[in-house]
C-alpha atoms as a PDB file:
ATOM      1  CA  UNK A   1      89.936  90.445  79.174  1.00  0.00           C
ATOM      2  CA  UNK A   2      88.221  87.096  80.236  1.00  0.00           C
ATOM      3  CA  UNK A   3      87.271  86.690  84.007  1.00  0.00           C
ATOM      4  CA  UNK A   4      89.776  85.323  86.147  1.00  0.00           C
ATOM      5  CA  UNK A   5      89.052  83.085  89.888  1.00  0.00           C
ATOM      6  CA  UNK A   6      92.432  84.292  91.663  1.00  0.00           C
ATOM      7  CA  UNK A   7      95.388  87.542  90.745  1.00  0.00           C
ATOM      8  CA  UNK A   8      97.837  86.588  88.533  1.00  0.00           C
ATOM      9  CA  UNK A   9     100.883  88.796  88.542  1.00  0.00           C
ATOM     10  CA  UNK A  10     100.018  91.165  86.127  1.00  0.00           C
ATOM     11  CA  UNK A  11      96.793  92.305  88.581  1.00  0.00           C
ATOM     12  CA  UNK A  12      99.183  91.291  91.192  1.00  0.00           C
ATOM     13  CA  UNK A  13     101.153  94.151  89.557  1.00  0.00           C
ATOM     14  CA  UNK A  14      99.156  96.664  88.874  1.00  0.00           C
ATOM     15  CA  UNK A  15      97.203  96.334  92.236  1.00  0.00           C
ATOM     16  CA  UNK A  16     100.511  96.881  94.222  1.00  0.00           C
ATOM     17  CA  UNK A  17     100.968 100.356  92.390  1.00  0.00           C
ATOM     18  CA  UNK A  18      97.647 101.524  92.968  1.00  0.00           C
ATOM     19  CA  UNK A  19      97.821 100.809  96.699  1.00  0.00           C
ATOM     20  CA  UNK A  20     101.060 102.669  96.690  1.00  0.00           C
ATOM     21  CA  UNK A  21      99.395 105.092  94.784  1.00  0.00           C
ATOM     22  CA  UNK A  22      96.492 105.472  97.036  1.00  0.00           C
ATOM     23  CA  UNK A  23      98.623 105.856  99.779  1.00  0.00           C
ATOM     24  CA  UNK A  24     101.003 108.981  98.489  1.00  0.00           C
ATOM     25  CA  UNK A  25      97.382 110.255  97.382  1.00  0.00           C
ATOM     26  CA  UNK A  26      96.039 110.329 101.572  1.00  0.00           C
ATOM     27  CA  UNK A  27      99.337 112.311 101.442  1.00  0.00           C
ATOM     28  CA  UNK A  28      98.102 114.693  98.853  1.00  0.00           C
ATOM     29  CA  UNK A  29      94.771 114.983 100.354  1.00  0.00           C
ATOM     30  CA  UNK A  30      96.452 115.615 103.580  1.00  0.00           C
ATOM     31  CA  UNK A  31      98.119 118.814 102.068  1.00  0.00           C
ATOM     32  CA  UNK A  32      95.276 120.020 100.140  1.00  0.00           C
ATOM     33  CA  UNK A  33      93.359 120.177 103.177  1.00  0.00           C
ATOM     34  CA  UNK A  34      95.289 122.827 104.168  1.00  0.00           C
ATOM     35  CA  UNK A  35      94.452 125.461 101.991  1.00  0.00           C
ATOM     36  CA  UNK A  36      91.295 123.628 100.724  1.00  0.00           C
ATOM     37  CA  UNK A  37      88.297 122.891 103.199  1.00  0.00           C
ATOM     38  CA  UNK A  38      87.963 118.816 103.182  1.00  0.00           C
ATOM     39  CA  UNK A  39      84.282 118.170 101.965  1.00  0.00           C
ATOM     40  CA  UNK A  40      84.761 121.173  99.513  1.00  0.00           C
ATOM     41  CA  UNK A  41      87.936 119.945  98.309  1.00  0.00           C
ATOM     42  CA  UNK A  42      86.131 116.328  97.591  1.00  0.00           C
ATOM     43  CA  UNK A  43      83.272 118.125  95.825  1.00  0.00           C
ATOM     44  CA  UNK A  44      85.145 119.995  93.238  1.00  0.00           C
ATOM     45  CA  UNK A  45      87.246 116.735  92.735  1.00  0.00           C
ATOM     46  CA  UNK A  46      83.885 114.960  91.889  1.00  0.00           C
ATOM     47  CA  UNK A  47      83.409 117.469  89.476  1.00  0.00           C
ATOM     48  CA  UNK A  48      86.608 117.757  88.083  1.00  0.00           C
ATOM     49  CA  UNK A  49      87.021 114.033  87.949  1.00  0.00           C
ATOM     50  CA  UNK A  50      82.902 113.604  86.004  1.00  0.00           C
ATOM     51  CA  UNK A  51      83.847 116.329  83.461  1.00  0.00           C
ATOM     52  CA  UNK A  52      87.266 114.022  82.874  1.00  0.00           C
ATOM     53  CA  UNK A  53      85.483 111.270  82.597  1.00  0.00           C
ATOM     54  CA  UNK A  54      82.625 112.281  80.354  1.00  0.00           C
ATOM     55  CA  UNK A  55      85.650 113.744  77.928  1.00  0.00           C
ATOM     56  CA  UNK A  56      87.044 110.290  77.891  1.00  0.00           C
ATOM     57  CA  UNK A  57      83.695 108.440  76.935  1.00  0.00           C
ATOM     58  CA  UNK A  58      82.924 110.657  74.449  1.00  0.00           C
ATOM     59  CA  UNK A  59      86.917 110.768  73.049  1.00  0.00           C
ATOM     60  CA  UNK A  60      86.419 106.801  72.780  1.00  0.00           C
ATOM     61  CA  UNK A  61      83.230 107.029  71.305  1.00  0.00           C
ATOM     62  CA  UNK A  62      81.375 105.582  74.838  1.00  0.00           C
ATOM     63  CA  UNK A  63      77.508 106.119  75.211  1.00  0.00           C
ATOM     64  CA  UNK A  64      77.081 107.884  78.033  1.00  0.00           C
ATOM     65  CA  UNK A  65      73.034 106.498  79.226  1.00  0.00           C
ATOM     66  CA  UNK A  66      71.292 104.967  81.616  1.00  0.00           C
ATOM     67  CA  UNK A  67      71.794 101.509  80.878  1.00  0.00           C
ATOM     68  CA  UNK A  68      67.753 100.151  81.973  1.00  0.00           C
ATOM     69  CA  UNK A  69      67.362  98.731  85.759  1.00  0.00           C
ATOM     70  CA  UNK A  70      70.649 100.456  86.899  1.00  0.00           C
ATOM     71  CA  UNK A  71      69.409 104.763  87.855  1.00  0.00           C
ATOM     72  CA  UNK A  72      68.967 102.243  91.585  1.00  0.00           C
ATOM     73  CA  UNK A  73      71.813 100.822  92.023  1.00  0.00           C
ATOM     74  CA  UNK A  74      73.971 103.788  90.437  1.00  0.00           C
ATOM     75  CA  UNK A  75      72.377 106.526  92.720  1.00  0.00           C
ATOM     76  CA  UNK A  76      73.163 104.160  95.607  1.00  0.00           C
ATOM     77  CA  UNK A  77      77.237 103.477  94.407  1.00  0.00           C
ATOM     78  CA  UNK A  78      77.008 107.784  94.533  1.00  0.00           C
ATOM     79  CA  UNK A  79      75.751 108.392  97.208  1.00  0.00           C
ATOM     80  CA  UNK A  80      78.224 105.994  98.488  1.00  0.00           C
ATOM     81  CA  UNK A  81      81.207 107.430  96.801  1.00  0.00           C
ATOM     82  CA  UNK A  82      79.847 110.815  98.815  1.00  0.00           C
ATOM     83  CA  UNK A  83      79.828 109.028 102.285  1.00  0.00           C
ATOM     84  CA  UNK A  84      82.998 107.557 101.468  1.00  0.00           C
ATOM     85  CA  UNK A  85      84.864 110.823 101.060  1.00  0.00           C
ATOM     86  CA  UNK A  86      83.504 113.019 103.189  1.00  0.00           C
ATOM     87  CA  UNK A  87      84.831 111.215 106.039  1.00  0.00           C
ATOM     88  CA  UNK A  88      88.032 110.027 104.276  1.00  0.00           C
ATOM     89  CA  UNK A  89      89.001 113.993 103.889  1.00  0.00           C
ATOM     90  CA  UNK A  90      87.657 115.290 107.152  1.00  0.00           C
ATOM     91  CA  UNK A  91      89.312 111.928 108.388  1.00  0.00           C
ATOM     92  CA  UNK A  92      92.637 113.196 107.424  1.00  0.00           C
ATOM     93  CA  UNK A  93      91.920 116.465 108.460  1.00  0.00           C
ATOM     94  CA  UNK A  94      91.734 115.087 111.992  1.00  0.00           C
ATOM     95  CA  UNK A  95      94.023 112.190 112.563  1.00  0.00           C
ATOM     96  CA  UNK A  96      97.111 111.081 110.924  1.00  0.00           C
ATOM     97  CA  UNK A  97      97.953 109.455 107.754  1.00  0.00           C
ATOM     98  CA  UNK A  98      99.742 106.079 109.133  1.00  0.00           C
ATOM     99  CA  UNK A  99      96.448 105.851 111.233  1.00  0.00           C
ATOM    100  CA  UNK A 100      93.953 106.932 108.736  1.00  0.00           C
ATOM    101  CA  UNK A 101      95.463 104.488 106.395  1.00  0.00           C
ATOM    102  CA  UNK A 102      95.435 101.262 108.512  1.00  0.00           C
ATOM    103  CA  UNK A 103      91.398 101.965 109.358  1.00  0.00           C
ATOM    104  CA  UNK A 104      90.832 102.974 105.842  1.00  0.00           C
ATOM    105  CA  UNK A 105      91.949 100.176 103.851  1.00  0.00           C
ATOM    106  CA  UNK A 106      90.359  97.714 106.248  1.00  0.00           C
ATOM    107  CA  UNK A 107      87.529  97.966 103.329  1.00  0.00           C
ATOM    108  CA  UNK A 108      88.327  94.157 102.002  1.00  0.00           C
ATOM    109  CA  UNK A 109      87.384  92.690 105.940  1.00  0.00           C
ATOM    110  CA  UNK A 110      84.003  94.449 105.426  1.00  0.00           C
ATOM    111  CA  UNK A 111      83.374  93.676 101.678  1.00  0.00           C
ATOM    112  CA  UNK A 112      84.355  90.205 101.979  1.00  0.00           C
ATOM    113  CA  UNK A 113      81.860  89.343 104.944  1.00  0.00           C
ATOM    114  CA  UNK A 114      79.688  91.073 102.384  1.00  0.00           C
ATOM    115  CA  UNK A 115      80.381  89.294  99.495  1.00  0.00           C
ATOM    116  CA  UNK A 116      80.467  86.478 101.225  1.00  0.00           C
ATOM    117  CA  UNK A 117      76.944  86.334 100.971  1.00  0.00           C
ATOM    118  CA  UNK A 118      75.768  88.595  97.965  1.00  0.00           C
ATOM    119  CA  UNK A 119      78.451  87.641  95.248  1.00  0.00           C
ATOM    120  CA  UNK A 120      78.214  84.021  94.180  1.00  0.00           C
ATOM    121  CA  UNK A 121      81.715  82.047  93.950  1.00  0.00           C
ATOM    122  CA  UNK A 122      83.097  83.922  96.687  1.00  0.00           C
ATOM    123  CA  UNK A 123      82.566  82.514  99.881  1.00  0.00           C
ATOM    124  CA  UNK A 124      85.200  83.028 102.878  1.00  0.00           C
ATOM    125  CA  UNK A 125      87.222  79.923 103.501  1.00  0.00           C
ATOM    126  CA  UNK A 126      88.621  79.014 106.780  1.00  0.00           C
ATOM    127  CA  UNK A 127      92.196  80.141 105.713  1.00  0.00           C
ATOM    128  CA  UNK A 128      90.635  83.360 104.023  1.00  0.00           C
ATOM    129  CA  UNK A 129      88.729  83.933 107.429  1.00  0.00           C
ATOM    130  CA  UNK A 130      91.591  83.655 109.687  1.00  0.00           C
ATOM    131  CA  UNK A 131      93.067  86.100 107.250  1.00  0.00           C
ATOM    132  CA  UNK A 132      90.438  88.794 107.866  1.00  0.00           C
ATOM    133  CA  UNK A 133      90.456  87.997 111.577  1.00  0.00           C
ATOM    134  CA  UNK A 134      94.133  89.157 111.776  1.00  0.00           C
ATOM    135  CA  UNK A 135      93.533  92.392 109.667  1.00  0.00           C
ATOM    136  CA  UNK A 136      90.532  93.480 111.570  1.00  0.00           C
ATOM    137  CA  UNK A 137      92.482  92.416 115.076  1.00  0.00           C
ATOM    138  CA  UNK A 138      95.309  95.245 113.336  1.00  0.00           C
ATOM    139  CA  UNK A 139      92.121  98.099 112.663  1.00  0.00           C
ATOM    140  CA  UNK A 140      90.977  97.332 115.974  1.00  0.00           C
ATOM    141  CA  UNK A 141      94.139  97.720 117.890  1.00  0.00           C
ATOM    142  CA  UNK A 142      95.148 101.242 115.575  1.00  0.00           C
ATOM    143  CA  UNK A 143      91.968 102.552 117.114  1.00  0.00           C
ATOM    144  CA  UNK A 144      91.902 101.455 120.987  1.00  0.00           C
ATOM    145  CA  UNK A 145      95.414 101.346 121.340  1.00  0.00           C
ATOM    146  CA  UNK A 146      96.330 105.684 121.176  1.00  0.00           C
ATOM    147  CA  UNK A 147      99.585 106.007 123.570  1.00  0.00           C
ATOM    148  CA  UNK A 148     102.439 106.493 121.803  1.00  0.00           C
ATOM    149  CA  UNK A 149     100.612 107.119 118.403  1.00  0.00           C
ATOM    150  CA  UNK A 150     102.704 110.073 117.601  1.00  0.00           C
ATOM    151  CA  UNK A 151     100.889 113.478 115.880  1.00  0.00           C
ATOM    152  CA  UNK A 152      97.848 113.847 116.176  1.00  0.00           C
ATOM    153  CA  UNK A 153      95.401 111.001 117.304  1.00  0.00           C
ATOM    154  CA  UNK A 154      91.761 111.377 116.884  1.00  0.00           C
ATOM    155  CA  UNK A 155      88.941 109.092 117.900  1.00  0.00           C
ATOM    156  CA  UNK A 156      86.316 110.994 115.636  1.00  0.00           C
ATOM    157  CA  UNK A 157      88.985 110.994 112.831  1.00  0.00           C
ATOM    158  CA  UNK A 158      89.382 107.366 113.317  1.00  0.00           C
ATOM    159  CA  UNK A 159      85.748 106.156 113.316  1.00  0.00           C
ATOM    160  CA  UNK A 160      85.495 108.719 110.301  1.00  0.00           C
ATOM    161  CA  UNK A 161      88.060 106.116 108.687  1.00  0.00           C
ATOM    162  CA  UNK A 162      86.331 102.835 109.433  1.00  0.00           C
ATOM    163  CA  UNK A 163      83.229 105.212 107.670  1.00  0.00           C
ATOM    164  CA  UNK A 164      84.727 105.604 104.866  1.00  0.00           C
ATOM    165  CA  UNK A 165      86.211 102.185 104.711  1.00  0.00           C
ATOM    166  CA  UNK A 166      82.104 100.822 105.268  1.00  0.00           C
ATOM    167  CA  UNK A 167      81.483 102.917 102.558  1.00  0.00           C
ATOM    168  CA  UNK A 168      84.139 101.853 100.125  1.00  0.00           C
ATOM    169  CA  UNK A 169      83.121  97.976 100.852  1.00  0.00           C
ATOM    170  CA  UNK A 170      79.285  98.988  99.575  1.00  0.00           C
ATOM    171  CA  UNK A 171      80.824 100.998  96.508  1.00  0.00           C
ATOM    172  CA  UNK A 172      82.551  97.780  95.511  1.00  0.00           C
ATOM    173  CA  UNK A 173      79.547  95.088  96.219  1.00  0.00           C
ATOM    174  CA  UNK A 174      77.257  97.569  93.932  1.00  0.00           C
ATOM    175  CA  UNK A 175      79.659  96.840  91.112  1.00  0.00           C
ATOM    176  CA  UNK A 176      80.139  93.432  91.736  1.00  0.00           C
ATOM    177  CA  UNK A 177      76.182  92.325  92.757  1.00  0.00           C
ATOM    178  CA  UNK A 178      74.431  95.016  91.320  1.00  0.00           C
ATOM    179  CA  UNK A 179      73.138  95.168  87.710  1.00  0.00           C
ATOM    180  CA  UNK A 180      75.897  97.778  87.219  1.00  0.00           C
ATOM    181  CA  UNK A 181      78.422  95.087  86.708  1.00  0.00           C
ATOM    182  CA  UNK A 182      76.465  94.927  83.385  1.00  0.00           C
ATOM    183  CA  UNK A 183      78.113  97.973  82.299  1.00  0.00           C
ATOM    184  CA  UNK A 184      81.678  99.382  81.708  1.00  0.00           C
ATOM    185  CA  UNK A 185      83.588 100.883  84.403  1.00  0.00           C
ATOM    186  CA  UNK A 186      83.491 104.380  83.238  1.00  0.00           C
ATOM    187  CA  UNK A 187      79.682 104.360  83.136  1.00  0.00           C
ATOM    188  CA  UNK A 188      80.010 103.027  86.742  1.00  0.00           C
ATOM    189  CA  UNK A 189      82.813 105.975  87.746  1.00  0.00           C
ATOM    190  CA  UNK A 190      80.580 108.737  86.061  1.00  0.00           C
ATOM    191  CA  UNK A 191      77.546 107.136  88.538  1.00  0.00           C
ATOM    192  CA  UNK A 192      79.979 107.885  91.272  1.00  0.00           C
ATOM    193  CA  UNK A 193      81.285 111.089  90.255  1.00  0.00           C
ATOM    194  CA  UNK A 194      78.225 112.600  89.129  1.00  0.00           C
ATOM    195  CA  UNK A 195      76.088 111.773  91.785  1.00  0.00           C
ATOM    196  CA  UNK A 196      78.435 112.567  94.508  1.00  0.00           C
ATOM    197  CA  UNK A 197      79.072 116.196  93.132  1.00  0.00           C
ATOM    198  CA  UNK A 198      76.265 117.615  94.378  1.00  0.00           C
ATOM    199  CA  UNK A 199      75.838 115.900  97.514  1.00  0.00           C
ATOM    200  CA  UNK A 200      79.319 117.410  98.426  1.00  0.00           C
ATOM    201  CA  UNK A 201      78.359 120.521  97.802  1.00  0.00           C
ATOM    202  CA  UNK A 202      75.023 120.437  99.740  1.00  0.00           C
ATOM    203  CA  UNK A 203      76.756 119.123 102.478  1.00  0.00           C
ATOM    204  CA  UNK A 204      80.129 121.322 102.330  1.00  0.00           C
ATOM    205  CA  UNK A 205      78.853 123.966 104.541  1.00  0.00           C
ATOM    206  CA  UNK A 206      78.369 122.441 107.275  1.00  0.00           C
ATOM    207  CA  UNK A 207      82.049 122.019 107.178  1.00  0.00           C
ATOM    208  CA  UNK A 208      83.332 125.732 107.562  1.00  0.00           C
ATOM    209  CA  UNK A 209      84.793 128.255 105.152  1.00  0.00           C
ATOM    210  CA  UNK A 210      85.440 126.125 101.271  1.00  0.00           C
ATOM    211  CA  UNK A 211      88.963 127.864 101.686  1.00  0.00           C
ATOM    212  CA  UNK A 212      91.688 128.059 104.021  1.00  0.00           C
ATOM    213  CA  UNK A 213      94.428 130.149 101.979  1.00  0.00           C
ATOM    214  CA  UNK A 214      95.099 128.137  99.329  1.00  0.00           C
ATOM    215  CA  UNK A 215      98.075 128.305  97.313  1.00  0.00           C
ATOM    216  CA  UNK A 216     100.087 126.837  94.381  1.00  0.00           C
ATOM    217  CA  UNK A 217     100.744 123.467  96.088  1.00  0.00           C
ATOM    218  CA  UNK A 218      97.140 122.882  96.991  1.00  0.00           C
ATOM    219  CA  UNK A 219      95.768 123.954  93.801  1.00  0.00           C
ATOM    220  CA  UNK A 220      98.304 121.065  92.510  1.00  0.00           C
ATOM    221  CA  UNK A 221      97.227 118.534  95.131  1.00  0.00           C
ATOM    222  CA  UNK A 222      93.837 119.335  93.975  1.00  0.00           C
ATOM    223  CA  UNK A 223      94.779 118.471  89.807  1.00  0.00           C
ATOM    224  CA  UNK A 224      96.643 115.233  91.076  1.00  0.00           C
ATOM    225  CA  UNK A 225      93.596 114.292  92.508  1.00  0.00           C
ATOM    226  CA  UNK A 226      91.200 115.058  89.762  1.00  0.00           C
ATOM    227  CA  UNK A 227      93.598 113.588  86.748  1.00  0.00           C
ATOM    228  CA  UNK A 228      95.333 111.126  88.396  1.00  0.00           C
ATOM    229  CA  UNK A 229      93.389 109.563  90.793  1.00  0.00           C
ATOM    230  CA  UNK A 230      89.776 109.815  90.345  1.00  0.00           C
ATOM    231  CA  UNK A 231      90.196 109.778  86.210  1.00  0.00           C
ATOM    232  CA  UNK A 232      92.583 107.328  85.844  1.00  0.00           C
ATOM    233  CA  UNK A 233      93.588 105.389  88.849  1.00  0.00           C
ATOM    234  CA  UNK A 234      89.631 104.657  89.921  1.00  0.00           C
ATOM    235  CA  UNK A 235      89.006 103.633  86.448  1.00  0.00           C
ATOM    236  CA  UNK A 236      91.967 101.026  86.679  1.00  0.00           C
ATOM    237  CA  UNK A 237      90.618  99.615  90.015  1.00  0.00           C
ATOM    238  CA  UNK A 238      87.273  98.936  88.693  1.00  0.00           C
ATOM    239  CA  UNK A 239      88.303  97.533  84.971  1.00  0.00           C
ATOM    240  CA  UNK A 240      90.679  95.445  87.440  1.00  0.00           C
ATOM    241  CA  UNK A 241      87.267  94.255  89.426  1.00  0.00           C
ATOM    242  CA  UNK A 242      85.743  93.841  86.163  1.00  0.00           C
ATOM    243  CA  UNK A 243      88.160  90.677  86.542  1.00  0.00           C
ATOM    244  CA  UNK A 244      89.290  89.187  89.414  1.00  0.00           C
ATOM    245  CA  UNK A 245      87.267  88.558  92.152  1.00  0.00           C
ATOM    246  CA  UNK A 246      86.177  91.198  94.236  1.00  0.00           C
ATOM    247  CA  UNK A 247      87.515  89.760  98.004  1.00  0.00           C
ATOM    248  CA  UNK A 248      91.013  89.140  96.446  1.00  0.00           C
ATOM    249  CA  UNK A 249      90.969  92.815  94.498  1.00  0.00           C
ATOM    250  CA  UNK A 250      90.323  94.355  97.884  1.00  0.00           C
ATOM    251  CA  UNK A 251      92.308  92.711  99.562  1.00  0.00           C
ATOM    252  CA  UNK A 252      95.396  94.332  98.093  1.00  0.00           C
ATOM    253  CA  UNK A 253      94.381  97.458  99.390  1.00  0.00           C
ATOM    254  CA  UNK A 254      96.118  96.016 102.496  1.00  0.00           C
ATOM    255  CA  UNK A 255      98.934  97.146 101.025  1.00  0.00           C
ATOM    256  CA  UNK A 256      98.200 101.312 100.806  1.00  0.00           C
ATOM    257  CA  UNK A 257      98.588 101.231 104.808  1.00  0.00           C
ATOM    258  CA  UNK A 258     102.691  99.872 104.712  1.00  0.00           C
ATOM    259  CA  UNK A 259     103.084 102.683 101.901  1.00  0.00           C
ATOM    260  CA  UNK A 260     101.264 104.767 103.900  1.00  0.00           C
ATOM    261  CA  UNK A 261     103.068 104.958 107.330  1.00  0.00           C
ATOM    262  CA  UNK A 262     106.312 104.893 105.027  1.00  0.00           C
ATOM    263  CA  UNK A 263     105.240 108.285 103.541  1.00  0.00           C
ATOM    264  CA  UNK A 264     103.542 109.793 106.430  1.00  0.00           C
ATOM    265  CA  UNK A 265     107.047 108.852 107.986  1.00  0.00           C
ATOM    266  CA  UNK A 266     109.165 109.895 105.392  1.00  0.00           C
ATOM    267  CA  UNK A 267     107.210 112.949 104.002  1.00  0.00           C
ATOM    268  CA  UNK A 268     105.399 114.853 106.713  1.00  0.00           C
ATOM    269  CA  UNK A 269     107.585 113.452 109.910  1.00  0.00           C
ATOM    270  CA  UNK A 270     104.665 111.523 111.620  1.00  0.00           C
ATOM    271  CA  UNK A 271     105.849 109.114 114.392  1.00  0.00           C
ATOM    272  CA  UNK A 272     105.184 105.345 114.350  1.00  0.00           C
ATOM    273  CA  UNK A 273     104.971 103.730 117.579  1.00  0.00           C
ATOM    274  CA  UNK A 274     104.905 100.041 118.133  1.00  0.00           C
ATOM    275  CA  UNK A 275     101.286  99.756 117.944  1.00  0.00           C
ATOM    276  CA  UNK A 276     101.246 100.857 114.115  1.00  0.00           C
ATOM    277  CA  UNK A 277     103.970  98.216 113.745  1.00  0.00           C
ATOM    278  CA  UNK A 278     102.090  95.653 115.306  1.00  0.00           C
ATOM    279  CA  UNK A 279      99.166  97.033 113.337  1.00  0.00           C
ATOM    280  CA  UNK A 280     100.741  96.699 109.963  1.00  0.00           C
ATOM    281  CA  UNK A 281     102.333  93.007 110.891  1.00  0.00           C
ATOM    282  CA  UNK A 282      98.543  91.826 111.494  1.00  0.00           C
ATOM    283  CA  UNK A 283      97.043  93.121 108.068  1.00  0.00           C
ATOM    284  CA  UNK A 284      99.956  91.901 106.100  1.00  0.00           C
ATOM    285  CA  UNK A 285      99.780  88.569 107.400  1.00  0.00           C
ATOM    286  CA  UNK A 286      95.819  89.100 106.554  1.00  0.00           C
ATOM    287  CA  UNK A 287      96.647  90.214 103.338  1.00  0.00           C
ATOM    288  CA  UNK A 288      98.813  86.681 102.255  1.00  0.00           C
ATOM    289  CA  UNK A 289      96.144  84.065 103.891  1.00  0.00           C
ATOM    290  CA  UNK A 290      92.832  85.914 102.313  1.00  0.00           C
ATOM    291  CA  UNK A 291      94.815  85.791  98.805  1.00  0.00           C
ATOM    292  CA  UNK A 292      96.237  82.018  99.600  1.00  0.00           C
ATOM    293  CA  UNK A 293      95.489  79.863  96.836  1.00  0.00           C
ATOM    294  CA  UNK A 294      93.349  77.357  97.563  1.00  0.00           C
ATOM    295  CA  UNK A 295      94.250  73.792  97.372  1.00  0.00           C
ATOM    296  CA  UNK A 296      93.654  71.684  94.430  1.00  0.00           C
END
């Protein structure tokens, strides 16, 4: 598919389903963590997820190399994708799901002032900046305003969030900026996957016992994650960045924190006070200037 300069409404489609998708999934990982210990739950994920992926390429007839000038850039977008979910799991180990949500998927404010100045074509525009300056005002008022959060509030879970967010923002500039936009998105998933895997395990632990009685259910949340989110649904989101530009792609992950409160609401009883309202009014209205059109 050609490059595109704005979402039509098929990504317009299909990037509102994976934000609601990546929103039940902090549910998922919320569970698993249960019977699963967080970073050790993310390593075998990684692994699960690279032998997936290397099945695929090789089904499809895929070369799996080093494409030349890329080991950089690809050990960087792993080591990344490591960062990333280590504090997105022990995140949601800590805090809840409507607050991990809103500080996680503040990742397009951080990759647009990025790209802003490493990815040609995509410079922030007034209306696209006031857009970021209301989602950012709705991150920073989830994480200084905790009174009447509801469940459990943590300030280390939090800033484990806006970590994981950070590193998010770089995974995306590497495959935008880097010479790994060069290559398909499954050569650029298997960088993540493969390179994280071992990093999660050196690091795991530090992070207590790798299991907490697991059952059926986690075991489960554990195969949703490996098949249906880091195989397919990751693959999606970068084919769709393969396309349309990177600031407007991210953006839509504004989205994942509305689905998410609904679900942490709806499926494991957390309470919304009015500053995760207010919150979620800020980064919507974000969400529609930073994807305005922009005048003819």
């Amino acid at each position: 598919m050609p490059q595109k300069d704005r979402i039509d409404a098929f990504g317009a489609a299909g990037l509102t389903v994976f934000a609601a998708l990546l929103a039940f999934n902090q549910v998922v990982i919320a569970v698993g963590n249960e019977g699963l210990q967080p970073v050790f739950f993310a390593a075998l994920r990684s692994i699960g997820g690279a032998l997936c992926i290397f099945a695929w390429m090789k089904a499809r007839g895929i070369a799996v190399e080093v494409a030349p000038g890329t080991w950089r850039a690809g050990l960087a977008m792993g080591a990344c994708f490591a960062v990333e979910f280590i504090c997105l799991f022990v995140a949601l180990d800590l805090t809840t799901v409507t607050r991990t949500s809103i500080i996680f998927y503040s990742m397009p404010v951080w990759l647009a002032l990025l790209g802003h100045v490493l990815i040609p074509g995509e410079r922030i525009t007034r209306v696209k900046g006031m857009g970021l300056a209301l989602a950012f005002g709705g991150v920073v008022l989830a994480i200084t305003r905790r009174d009447g959060a509801g469940g459990e509030a943590s300030l280390i879970g939090d800033l484990c969030a806006l970590v994981a967010a950070l590193a998010w923002a770089g995974i995306a500039l590497l495959a935008k900026a880097s010479r790994l936009r060069t290559v398909r998105p499954e050569v650029q998933l298997l960088w993540q996957l493969a390179v994280s895997a071992p990093l999660l395990l050196l690091a795991a632990p530090f992070f207590g016992p790798f299991l907490r009685g697991p059952e059926l259910i986690h075991w489960g949340a554990l195969a949703f994650q490996i098949v249906v989110i880091v195989s397919a649904g990751f693959l999606f989101w970068l084919w769709l960045l393969s396309i349309y530009p990177a600031a407007s792609v991210a953006a839509f992950s504004f989205l994942s924190p509305v689905f998410g409160v609904l679900l942490g609401w709806s499926l494991l009883g957390e309470q919304v006070g009015w500053e995760i309202i207010a919150a979620l009014v800020l980064v919507a209205a974000g969400l529609i200037l930073i994807n305005r059109p922009a005048r003819g």
